[in-house]
N, C-alpha and C. Protein backbone atom coordinates (compact mmCIF):
# COMPACT_ATOMS: atom_id res chain seq x y z
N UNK A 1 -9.36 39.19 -1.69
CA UNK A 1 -8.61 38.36 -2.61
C UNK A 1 -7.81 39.25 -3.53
N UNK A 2 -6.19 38.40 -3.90
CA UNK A 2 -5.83 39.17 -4.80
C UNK A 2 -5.22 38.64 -5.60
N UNK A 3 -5.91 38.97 -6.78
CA UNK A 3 -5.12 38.57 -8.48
C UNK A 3 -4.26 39.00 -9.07
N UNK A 4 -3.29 37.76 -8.60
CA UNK A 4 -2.26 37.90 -9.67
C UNK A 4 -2.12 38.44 -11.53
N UNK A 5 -1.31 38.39 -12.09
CA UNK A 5 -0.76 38.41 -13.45
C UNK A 5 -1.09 37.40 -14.09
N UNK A 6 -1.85 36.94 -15.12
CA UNK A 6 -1.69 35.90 -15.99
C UNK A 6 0.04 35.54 -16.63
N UNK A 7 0.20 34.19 -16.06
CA UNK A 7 1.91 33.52 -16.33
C UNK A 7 1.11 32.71 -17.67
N UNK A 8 1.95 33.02 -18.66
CA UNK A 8 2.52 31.47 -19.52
C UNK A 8 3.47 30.64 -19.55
N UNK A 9 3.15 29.38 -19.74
CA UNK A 9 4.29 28.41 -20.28
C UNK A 9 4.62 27.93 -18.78
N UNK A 10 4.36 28.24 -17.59
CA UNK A 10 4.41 27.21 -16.31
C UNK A 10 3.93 25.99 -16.16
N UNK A 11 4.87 25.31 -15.88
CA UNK A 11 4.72 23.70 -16.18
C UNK A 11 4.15 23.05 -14.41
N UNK A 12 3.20 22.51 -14.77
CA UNK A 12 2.20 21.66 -13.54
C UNK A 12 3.47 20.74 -13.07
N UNK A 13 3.64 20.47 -11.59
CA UNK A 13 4.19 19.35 -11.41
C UNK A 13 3.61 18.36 -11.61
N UNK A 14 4.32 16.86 -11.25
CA UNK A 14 3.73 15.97 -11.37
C UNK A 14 3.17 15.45 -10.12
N UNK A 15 4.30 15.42 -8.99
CA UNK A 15 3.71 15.28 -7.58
C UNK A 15 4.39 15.95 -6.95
N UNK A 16 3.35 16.78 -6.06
CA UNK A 16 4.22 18.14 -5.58
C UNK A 16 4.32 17.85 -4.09
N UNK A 17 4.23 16.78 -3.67
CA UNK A 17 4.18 16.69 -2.02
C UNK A 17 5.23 15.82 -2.04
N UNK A 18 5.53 15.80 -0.75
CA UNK A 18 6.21 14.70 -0.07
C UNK A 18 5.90 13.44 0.20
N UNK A 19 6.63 12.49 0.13
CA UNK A 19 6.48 10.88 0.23
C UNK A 19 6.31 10.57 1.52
N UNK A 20 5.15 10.66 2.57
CA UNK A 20 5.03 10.01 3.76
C UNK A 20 5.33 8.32 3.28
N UNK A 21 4.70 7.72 2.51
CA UNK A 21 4.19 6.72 2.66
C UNK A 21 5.55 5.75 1.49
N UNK A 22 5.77 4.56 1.13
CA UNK A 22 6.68 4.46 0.22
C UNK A 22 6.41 3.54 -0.59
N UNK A 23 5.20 4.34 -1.35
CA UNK A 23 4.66 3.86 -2.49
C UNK A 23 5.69 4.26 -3.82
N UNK A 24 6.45 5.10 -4.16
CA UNK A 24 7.35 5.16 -4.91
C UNK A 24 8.62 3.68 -4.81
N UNK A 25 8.77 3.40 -4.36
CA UNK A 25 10.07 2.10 -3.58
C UNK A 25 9.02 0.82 -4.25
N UNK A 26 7.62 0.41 -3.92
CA UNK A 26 7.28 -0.74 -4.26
C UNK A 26 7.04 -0.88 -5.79
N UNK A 27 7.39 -2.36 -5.66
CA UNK A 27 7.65 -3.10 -6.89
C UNK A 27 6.39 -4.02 -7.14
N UNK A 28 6.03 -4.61 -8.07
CA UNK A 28 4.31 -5.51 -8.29
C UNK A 28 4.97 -6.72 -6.99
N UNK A 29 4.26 -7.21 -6.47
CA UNK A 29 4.29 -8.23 -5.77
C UNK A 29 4.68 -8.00 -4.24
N UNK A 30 5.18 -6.52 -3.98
CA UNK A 30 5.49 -5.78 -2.57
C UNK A 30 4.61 -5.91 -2.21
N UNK A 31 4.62 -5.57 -0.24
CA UNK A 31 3.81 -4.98 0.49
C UNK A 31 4.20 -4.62 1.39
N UNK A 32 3.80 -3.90 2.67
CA UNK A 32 4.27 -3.13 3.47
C UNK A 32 2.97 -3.02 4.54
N UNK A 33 3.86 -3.15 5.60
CA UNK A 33 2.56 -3.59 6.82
C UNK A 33 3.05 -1.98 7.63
N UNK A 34 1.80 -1.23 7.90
CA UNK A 34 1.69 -0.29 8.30
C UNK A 34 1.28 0.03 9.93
N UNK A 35 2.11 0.08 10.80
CA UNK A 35 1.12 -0.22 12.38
C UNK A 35 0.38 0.80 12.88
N UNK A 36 -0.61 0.93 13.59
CA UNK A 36 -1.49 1.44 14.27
C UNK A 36 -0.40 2.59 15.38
N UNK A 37 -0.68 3.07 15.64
CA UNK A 37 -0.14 4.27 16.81
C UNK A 37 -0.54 3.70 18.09
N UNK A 38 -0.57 3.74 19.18
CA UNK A 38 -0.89 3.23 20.46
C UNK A 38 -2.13 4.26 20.34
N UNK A 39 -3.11 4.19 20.79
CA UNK A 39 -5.03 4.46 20.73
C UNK A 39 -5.43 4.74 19.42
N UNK A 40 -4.69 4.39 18.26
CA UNK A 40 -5.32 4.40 16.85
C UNK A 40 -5.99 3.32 16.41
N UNK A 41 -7.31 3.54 15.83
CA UNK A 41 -7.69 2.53 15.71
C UNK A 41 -7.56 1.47 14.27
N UNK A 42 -7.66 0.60 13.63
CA UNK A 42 -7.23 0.05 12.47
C UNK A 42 -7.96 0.85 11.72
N UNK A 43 -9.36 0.86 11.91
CA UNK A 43 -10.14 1.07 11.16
C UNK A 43 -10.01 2.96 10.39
N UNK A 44 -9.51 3.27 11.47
CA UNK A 44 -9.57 4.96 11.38
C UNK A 44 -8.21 4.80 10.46
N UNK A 45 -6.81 3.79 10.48
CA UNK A 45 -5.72 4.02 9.68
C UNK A 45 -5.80 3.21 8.36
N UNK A 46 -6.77 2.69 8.24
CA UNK A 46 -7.06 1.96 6.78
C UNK A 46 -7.70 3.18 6.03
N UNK A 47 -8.52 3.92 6.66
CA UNK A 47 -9.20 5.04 6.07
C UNK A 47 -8.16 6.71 5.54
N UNK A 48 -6.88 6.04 6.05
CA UNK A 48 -5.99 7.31 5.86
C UNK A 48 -5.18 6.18 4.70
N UNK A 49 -4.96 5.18 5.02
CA UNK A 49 -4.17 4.92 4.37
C UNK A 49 -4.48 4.05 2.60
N UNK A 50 -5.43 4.04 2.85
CA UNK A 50 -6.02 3.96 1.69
C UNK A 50 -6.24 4.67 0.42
N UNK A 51 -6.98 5.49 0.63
CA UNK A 51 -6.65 6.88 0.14
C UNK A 51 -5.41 6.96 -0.66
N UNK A 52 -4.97 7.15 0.42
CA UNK A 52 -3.12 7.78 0.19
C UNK A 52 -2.75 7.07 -1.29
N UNK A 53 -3.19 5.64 -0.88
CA UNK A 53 -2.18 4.44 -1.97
C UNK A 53 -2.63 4.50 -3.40
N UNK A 54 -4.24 4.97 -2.89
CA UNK A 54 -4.91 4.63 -4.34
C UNK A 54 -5.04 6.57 -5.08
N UNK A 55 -4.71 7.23 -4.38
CA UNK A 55 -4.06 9.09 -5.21
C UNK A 55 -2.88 8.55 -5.77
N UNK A 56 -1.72 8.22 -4.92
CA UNK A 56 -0.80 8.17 -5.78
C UNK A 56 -0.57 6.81 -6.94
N UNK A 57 -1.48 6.01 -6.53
CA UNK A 57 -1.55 5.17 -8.01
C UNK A 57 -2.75 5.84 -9.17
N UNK A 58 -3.19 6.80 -8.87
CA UNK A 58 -3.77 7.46 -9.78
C UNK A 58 -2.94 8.29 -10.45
N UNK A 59 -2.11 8.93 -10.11
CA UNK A 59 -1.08 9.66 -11.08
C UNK A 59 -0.36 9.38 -11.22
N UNK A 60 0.32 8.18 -10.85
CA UNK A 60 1.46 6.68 -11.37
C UNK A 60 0.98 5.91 -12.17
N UNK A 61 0.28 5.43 -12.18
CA UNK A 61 -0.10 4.25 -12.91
C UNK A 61 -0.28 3.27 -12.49
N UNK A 62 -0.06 3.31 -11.28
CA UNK A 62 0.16 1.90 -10.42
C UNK A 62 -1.26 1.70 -9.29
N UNK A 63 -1.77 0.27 -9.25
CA UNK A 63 -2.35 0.04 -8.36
C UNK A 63 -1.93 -0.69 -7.44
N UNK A 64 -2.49 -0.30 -6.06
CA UNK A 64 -2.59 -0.70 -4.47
C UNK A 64 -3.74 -1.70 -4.17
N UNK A 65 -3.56 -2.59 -3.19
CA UNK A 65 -4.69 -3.26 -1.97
C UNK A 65 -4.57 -3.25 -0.69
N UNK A 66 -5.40 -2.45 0.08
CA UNK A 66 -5.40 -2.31 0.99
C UNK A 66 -6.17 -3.17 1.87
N UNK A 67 -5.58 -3.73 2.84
CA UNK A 67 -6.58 -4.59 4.30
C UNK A 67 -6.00 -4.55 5.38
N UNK A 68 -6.84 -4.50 6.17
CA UNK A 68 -6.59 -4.62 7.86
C UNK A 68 -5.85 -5.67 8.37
N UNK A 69 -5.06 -5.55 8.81
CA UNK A 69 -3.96 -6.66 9.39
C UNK A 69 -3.96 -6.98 10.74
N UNK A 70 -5.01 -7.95 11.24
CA UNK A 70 -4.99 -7.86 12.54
C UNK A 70 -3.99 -8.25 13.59
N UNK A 71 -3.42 -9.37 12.77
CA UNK A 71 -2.35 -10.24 13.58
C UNK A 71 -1.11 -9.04 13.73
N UNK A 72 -1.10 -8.26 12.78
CA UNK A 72 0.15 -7.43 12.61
C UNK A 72 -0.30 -5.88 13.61
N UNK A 73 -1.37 -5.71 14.04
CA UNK A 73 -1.74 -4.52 14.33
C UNK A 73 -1.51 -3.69 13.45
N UNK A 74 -1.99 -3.58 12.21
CA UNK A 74 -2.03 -2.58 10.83
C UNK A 74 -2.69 -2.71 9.95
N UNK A 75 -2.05 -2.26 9.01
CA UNK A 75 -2.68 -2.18 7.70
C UNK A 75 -1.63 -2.81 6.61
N UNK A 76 -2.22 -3.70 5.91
CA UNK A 76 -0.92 -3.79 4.94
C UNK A 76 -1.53 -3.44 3.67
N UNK A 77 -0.45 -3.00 2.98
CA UNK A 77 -1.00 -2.65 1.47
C UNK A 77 0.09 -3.35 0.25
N UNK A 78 -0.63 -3.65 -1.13
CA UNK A 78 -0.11 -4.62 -1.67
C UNK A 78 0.47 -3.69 -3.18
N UNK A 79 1.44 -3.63 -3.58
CA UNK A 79 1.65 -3.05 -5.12
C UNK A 79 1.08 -4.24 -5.94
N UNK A 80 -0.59 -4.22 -6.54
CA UNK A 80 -0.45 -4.98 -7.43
C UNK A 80 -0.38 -4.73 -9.36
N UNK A 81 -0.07 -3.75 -9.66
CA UNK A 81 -0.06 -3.38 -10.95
C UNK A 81 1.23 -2.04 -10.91
C-alpha cells in the first residue's frame, strides 16, 4: 500500500456515478416499468433494482416503491416522495 499526501479543502461529490437507472427524470406520482432480460429472473431484478432506487433516494431526498410486475415482465418502481 501506498500513502498518499494529506489534501485540504477537497470537496466530496455528491453523486459520483453514472445514471443507469432514471431516477433523477422522476417526478412524485412517476413510475417506470423495468423488464427482465430473456433468462433473468424477476426476482433476481427486483433485488438489483431496488437497492439502486432506495441509495439514490438516500442522498436525494426522494423516496421509491418497488414491486414485481408480472403482467409487464418487470419491475416497476414508483417516485413517491
Amino acid at each position: 500500500m501506498k500513502v498518499g499526501k494529506i489534501e485540504k479543502k477537497v470537496e466530496i461529490p455528491a453523486v459520483h456515478s453514472k445514471h443507469k437507472y432514471p431516477w433523477p427524470e422522476m417526478d412524485v406520482g412517476d413510475s417506470v416499468l423495468l423488464q427482465a432480460e430473456k433468462g433473468e429472473s424477476l426476482f433476481s431484478l427486483k433485488r438489483k433494482v431496488g437497492p439502486a432506487a432506495r441509495y439514490y433516494g438516500e442522498k436525494t431526498g426522494k423516496k421509491f416503491k418497488t414491486l414485481i410486475d408480472h403482467d409487464g415482465n418487470g419491475v416497476r418502481v414508483w417516485r413517491t416522495e
